[in-house]
Protein backbone atom coordinates (compact mmCIF):
# COMPACT_ATOMS: atom_id res chain seq x y z
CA UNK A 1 118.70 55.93 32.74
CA UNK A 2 116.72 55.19 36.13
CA UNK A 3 117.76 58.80 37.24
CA UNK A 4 116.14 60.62 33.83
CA UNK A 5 112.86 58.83 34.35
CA UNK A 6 112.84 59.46 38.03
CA UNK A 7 113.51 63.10 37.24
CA UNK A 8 110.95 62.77 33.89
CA UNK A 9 108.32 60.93 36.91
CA UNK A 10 108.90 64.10 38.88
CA UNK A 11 108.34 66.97 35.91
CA UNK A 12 105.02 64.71 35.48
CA UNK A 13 103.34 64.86 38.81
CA UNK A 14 104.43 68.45 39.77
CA UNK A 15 102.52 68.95 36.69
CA UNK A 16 99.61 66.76 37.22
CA UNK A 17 97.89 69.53 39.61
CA UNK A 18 94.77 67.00 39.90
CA UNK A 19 96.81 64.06 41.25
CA UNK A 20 94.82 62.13 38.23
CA UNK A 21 98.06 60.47 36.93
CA UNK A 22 97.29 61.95 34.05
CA UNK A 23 98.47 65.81 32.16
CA UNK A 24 95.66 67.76 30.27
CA UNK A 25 96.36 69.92 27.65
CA UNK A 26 96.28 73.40 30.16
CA UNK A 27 98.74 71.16 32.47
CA UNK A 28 100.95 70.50 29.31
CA UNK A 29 100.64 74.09 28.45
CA UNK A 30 101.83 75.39 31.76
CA UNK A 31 106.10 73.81 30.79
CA UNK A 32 107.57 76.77 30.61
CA UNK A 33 109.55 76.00 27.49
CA UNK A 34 105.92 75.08 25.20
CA UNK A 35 104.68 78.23 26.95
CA UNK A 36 106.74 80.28 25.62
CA UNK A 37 107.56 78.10 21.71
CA UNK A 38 105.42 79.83 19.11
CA UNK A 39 104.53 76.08 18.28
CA UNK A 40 103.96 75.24 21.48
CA UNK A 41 100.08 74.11 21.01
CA UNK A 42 101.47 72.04 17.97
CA UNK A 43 103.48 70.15 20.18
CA UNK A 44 101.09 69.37 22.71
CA UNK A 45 98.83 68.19 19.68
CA UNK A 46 101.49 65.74 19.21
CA UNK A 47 101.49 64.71 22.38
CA UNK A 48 97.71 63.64 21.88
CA UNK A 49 97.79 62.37 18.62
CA UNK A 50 101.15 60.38 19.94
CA UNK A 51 99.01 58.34 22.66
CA UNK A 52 96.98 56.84 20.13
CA UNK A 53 93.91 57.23 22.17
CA UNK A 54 91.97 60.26 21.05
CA UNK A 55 91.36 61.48 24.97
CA UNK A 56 92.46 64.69 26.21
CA UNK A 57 95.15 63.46 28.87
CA UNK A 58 98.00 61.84 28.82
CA UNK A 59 99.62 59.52 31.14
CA UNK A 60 103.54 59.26 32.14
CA UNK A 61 104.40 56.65 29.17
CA UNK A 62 102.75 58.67 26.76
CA UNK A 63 104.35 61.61 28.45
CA UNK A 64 108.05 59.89 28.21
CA UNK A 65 107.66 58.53 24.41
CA UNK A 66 106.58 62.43 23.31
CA UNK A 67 109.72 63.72 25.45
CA UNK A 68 112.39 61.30 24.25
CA UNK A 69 111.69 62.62 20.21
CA UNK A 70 113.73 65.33 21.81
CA UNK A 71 116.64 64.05 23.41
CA UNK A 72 120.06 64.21 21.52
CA UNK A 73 120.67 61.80 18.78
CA UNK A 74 123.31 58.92 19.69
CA UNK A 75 125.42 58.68 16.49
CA UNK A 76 124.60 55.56 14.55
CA UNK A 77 120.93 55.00 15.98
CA UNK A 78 118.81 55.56 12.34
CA UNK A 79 115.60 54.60 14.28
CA UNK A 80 115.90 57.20 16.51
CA UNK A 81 116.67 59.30 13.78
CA UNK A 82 113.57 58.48 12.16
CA UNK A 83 111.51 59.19 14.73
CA UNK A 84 112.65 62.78 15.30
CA UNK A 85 112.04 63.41 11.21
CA UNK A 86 108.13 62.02 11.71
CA UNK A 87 107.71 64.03 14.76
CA UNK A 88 109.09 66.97 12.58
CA UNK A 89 106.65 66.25 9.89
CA UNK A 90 104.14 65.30 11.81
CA UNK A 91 104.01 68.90 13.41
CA UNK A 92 103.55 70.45 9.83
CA UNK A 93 100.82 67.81 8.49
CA UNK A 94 97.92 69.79 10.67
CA UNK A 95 95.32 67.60 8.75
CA UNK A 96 97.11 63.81 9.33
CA UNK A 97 96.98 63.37 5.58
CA UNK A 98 100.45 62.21 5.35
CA UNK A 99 100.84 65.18 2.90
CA UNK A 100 101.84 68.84 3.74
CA UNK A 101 99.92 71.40 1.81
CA UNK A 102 100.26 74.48 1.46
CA UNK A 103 98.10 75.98 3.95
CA UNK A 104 99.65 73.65 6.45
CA UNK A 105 102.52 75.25 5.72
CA UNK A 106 101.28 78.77 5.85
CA UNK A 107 99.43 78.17 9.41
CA UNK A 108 102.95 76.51 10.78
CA UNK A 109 104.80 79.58 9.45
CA UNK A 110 102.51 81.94 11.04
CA UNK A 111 102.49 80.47 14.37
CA UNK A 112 106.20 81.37 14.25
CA UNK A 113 106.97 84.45 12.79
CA UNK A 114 102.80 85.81 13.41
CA UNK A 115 100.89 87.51 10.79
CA UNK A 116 103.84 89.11 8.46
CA UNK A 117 103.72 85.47 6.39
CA UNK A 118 101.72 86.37 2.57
């Protein structure tokens, strides 16, 4: 709705701390819920990779697209569906292979549970 993105537009400039219309990775870093998500660098990976660009900023649409992979599944909507499975996948295929190996694995498993993974 016009009141998400407004709210979305507003997350996005309180953290653009540059006023460059644009989020780094350190401004990406600085949500509090990434901050604190043992995969939170993953995700903000994906928000890279997502723009399709290869630059180290993002602007508000690429900013939107990454944030509605998490928004609650309308029943019915297999796109949408989709989408949250590749984003899923995408966070465990580290190398863009289309594969996951098993090192891929390993490295997702010890960003979340640390070093106790053998």
């Amino acid at each position: 709705t016009a009141n998400q993105i407004e709210r979305l537009y507003s997350r996005f400039t309180s953290l653009d701390r540059g006023d460059l219309g644009t989020l780094s990775r350190e401004d990406l870093l600085r949500i509090p819920e990434l901050a604190i998500n043992p995969l939170g660098e993953r995700i903000v990976d994906l928000f890279h990779m997502d723009s399709g660009n290869n630059c180290d900023r993002i602007n508000f649409l690429q900013f939107m697209r990454v944030l509605s992979k998490f928004r609650p599944i309308r029943p019915n909507k297999e796109n949408n569906r989709m989408e949250k499975v590749k984003f899923a996948f995408d966070m465990y295929d580290i190398d863009n292979d289309g594969l996951i190996s098993k090192d891929e694995l390993l490295v997702i498993l010890h960003m979340m549970v640390g070093a106790n993974i053998r």
